[in-house]
Protein backbone atom coordinates (compact mmCIF):
# COMPACT_ATOMS: atom_id res chain seq x y z
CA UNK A 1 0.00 0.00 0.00
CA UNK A 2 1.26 3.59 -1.25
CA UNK A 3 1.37 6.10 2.11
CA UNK A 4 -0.76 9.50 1.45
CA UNK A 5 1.07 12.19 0.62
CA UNK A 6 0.92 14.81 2.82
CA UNK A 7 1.54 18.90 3.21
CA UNK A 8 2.21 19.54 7.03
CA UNK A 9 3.27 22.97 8.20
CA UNK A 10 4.97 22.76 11.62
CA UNK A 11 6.74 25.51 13.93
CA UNK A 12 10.40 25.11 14.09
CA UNK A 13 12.78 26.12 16.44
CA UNK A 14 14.59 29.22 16.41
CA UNK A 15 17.53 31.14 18.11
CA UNK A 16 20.22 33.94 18.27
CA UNK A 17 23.89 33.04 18.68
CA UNK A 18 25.39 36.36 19.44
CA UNK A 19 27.06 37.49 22.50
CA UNK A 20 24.64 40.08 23.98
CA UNK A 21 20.56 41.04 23.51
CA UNK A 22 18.25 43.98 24.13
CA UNK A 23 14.87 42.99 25.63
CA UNK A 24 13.32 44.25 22.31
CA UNK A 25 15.56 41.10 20.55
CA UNK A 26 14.14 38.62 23.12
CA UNK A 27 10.49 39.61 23.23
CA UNK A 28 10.24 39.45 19.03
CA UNK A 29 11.37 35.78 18.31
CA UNK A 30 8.70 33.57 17.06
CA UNK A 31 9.29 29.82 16.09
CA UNK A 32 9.16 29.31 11.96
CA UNK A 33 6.68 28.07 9.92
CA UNK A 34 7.81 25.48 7.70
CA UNK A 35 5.93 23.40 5.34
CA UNK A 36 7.15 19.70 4.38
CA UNK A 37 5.55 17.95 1.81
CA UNK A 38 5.76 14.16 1.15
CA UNK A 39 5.03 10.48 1.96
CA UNK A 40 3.55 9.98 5.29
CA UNK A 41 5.88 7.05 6.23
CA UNK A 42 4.72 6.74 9.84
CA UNK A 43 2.31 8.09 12.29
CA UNK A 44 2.42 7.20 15.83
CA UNK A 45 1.40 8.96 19.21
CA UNK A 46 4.88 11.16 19.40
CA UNK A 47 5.49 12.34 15.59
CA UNK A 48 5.59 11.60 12.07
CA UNK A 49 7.88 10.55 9.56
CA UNK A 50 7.48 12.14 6.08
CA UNK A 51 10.23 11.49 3.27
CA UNK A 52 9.73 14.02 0.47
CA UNK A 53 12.34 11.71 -2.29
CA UNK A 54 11.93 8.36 -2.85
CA UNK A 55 12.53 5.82 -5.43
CA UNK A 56 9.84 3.75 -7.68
CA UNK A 57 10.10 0.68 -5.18
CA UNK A 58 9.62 2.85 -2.13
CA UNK A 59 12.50 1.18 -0.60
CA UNK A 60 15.01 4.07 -0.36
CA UNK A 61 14.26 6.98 0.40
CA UNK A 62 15.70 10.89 1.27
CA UNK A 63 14.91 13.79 2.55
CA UNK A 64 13.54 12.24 5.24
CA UNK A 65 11.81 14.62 8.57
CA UNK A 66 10.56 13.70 11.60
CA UNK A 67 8.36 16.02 13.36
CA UNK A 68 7.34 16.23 17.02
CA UNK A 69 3.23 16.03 16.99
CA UNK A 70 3.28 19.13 19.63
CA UNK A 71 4.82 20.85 16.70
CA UNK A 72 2.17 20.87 14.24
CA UNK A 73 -0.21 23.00 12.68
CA UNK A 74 -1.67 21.73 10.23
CA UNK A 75 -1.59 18.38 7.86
CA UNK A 76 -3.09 17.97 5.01
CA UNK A 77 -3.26 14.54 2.31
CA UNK A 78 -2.89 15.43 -1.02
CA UNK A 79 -3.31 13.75 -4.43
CA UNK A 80 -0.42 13.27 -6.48
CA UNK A 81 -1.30 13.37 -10.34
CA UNK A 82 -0.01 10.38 -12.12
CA UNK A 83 2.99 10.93 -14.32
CA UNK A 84 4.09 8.87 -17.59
CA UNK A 85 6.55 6.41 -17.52
């Protein structure tokens, strides 16, 4: 069975690696938004796995994330139209 395919958009850590910061510096970080689109390759209680490469047998695979569930925003399945050989 094919996994869904999948656009999730997740926050993702930020920080500041300098030596010193105002208050104004501290009080106007905000995580990022990031949106990862690709095979759903697992789904438990804790996170998912998505891999947005992989080959025609599904057996290797690359760009590969795995994102904390407390993380996410939003996920979405998608359709992927079929392509010619």
């Amino acid at each position: 069975m094919v996994p869904p395919v999948v656009v999730v958009r997740w926050w993702d850590i930020i920080g500041m690696d300098q030596a010193w910061f105002t208050e104004d510096d501290l009080t106007s970080l905000e995580p990022a938004t990031i949106t990862t689109v690709g095979l759903l390759h697992e789904q438990n209680d804790q996170y998912i796995i998505v891999v947005s490469s992989w080959d025609d047998t599904e057996e290797d695979f690359g760009n590969v994330n795995c994102i904390p569930l407390g993380v996410i925003q939003e996920m979405v399945e998608v359709e992927l139209p079929e392509v010619g050989e």
